[in-house]
PDB file of N, CA and C in Angstrom:
ATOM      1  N   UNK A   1     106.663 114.461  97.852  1.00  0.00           N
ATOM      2  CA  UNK A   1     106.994 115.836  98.137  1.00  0.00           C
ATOM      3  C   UNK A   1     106.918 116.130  99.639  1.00  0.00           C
ATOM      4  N   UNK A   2     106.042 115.142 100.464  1.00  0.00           N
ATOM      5  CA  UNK A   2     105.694 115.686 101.926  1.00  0.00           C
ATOM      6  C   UNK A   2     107.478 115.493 102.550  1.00  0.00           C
ATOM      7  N   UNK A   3     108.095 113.935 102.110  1.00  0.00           N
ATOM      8  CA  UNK A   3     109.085 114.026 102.140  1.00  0.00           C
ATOM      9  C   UNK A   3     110.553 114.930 102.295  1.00  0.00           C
ATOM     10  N   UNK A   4     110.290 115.262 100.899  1.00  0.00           N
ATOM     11  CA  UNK A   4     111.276 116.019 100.314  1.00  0.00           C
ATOM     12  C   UNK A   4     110.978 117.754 101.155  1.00  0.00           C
ATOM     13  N   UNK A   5     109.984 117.643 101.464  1.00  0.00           N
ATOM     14  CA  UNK A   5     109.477 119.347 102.383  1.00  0.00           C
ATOM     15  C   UNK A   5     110.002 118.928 103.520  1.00  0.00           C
ATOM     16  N   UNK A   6     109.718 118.061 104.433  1.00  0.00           N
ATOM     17  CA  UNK A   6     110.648 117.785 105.526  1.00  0.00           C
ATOM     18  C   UNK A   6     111.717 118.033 105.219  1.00  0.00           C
ATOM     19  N   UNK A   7     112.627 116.981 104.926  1.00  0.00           N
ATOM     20  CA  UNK A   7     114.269 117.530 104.710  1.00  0.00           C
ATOM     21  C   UNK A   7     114.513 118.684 104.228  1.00  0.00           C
ATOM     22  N   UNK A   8     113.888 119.371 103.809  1.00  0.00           N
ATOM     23  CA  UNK A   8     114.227 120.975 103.383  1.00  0.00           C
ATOM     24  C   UNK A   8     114.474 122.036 104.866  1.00  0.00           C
ATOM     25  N   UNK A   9     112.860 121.659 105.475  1.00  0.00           N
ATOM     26  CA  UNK A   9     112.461 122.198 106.708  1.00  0.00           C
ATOM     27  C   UNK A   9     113.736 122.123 107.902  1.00  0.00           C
ATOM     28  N   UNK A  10     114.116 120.522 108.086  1.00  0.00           N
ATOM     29  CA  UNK A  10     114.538 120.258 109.073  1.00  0.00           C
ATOM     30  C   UNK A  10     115.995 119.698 109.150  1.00  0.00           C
ATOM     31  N   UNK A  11     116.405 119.783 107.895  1.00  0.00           N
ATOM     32  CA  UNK A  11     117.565 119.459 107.496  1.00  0.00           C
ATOM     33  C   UNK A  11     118.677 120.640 106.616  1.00  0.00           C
ATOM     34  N   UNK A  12     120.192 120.262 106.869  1.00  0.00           N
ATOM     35  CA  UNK A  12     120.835 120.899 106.257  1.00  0.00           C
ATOM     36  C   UNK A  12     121.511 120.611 105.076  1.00  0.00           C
ATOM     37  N   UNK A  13     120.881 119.242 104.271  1.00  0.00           N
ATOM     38  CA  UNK A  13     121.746 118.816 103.211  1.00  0.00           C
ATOM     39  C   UNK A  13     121.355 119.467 102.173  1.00  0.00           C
ATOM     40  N   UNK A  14     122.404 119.550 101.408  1.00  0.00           N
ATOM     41  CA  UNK A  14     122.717 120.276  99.909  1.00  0.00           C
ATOM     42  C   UNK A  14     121.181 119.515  99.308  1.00  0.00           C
ATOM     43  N   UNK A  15     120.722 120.457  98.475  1.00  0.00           N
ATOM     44  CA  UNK A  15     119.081 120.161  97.569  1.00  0.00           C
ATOM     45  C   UNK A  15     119.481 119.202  97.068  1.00  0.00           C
ATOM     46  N   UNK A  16     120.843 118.921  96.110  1.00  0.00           N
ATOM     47  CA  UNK A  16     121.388 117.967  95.639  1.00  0.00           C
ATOM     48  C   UNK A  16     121.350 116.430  96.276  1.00  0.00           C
ATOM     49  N   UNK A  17     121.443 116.478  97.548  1.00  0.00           N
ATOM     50  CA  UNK A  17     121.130 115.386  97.984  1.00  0.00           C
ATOM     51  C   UNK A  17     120.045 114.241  98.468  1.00  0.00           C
ATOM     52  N   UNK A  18     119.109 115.891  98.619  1.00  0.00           N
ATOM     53  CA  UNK A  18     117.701 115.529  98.755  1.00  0.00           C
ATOM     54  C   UNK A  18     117.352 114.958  97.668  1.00  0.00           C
ATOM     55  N   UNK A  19     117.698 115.499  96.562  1.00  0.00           N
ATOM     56  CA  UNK A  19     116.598 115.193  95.021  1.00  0.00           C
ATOM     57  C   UNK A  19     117.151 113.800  95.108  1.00  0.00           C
ATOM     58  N   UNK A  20     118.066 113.508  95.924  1.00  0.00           N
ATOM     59  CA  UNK A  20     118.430 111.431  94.976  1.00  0.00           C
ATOM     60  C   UNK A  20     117.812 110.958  96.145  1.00  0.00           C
ATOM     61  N   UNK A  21     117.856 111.100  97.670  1.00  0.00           N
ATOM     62  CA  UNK A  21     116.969 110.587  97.988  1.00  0.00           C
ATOM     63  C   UNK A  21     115.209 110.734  98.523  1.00  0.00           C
ATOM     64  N   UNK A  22     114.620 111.391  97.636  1.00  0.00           N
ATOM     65  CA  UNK A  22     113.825 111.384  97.429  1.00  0.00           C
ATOM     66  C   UNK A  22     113.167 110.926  95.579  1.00  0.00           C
ATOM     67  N   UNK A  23     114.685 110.594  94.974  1.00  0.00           N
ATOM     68  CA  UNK A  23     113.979 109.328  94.117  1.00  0.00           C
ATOM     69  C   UNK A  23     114.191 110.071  92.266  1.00  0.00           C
ATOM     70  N   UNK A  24     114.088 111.529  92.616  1.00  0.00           N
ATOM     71  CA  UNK A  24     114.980 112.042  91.459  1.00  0.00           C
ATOM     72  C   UNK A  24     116.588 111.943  90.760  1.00  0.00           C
ATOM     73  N   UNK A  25     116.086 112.379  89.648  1.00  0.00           N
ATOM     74  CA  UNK A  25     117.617 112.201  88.961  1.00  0.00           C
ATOM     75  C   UNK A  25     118.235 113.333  88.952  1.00  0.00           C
ATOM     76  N   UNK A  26     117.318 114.643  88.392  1.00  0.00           N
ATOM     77  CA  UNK A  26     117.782 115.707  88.084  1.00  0.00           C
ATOM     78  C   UNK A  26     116.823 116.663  89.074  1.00  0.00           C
ATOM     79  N   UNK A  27     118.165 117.522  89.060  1.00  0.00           N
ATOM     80  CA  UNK A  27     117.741 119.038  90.475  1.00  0.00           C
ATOM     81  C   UNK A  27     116.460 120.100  89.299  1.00  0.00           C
ATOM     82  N   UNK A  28     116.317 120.112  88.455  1.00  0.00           N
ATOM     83  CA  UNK A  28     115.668 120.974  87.242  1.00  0.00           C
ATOM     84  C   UNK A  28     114.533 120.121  87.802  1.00  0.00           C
ATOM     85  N   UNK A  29     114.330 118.921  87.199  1.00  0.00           N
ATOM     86  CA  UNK A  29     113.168 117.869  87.380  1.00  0.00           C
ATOM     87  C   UNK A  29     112.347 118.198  88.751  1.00  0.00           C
ATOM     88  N   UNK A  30     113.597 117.726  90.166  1.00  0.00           N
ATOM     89  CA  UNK A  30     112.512 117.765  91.113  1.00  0.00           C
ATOM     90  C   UNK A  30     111.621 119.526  91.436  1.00  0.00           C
ATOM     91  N   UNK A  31     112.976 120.086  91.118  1.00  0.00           N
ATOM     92  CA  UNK A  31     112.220 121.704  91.161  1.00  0.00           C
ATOM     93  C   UNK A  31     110.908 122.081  90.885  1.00  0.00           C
ATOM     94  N   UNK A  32     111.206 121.390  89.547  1.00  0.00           N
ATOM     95  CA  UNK A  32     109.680 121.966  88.741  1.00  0.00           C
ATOM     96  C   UNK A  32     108.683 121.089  89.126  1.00  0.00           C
ATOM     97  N   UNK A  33     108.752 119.726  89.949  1.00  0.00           N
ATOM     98  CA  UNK A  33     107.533 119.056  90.038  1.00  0.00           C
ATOM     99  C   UNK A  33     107.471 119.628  91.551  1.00  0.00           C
ATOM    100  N   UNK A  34     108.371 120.423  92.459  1.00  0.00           N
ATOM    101  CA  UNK A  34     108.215 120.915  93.973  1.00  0.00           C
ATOM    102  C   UNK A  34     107.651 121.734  93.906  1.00  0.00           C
ATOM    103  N   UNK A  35     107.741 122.666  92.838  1.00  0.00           N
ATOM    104  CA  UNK A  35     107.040 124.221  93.136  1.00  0.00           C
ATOM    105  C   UNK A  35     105.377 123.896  92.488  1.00  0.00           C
ATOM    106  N   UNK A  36     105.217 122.803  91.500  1.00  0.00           N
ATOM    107  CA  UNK A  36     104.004 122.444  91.078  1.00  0.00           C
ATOM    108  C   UNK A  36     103.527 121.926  92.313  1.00  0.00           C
ATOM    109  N   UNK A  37     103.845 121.186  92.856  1.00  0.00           N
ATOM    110  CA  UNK A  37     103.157 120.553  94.154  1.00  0.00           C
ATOM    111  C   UNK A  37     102.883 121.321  95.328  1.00  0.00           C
ATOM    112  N   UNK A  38     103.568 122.335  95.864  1.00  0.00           N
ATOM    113  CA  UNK A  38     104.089 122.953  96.810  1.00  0.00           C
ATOM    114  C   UNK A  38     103.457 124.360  96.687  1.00  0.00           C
ATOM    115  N   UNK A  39     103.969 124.814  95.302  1.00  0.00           N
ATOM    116  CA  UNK A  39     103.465 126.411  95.095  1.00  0.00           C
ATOM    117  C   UNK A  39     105.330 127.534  95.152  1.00  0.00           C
ATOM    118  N   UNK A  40     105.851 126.900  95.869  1.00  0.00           N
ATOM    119  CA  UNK A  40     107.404 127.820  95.603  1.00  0.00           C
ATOM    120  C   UNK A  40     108.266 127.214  95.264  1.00  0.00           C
ATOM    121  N   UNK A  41     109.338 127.551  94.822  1.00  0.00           N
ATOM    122  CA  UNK A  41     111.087 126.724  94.947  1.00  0.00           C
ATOM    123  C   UNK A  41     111.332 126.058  95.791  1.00  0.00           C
ATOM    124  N   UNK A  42     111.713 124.920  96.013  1.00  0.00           N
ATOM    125  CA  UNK A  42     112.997 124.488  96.828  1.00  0.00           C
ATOM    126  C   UNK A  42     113.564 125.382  98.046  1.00  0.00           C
ATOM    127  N   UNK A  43     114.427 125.889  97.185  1.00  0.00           N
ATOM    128  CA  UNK A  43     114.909 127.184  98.044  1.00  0.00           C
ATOM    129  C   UNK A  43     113.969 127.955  99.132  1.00  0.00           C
ATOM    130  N   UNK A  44     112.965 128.654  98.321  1.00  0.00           N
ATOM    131  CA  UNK A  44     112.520 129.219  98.930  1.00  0.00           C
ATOM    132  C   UNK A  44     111.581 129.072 100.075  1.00  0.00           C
ATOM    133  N   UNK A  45     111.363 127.743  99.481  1.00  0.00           N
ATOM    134  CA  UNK A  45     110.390 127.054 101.042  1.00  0.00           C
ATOM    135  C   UNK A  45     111.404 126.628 102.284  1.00  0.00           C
ATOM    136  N   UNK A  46     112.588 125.903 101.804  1.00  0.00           N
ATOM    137  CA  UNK A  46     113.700 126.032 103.102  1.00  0.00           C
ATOM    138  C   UNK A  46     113.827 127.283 103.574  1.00  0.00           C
ATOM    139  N   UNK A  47     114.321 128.181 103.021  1.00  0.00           N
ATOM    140  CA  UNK A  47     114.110 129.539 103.632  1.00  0.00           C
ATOM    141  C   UNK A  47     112.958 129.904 104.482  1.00  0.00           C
ATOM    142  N   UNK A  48     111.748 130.154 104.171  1.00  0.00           N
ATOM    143  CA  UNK A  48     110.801 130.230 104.759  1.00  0.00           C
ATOM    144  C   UNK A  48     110.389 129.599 105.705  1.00  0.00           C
ATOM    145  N   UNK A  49     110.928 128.179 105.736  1.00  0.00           N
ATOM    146  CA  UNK A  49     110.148 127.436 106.536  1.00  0.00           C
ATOM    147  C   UNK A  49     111.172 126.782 107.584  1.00  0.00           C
ATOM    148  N   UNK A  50     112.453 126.698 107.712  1.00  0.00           N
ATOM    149  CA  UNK A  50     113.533 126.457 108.630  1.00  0.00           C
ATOM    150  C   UNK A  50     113.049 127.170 109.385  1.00  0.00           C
ATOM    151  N   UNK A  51     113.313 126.523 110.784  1.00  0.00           N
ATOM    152  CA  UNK A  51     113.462 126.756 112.109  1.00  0.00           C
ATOM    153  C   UNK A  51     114.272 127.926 112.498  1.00  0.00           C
ATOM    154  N   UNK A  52     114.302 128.916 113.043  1.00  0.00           N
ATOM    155  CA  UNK A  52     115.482 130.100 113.415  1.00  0.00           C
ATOM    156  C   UNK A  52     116.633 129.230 114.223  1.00  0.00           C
ATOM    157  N   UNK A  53     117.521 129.797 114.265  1.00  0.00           N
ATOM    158  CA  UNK A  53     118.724 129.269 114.560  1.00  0.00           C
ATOM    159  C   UNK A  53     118.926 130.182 116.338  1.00  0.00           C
TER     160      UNK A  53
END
């Protein structure tokens, strides 16, 4: 997950792409084991946590 929080943070690829390389199959799957690990969505931690533009 420390992984998969980087590329969220610092990257612009589709979630979709993250979840395969970070080793998932399904976007449902990694979700629910990100927000267990993490505490939010996917989403919402890129949001939050990206850099301002």
């Amino acid at each position: 997950m420390t992984v998969a929080a980087r590329l969220l943070r610092e990257g612009r690829a589709p979630l979709r792409r993250i979840v395969g390389d970070v080793g998932y199959d399904s976007e449902f799957a990694f979700a629910r084991a990100f927000k267990r690990v993490v505490g939010q969505s996917p989403g919402r931690y890129r949001s939050e946590h990206r850099p301002q533009d």
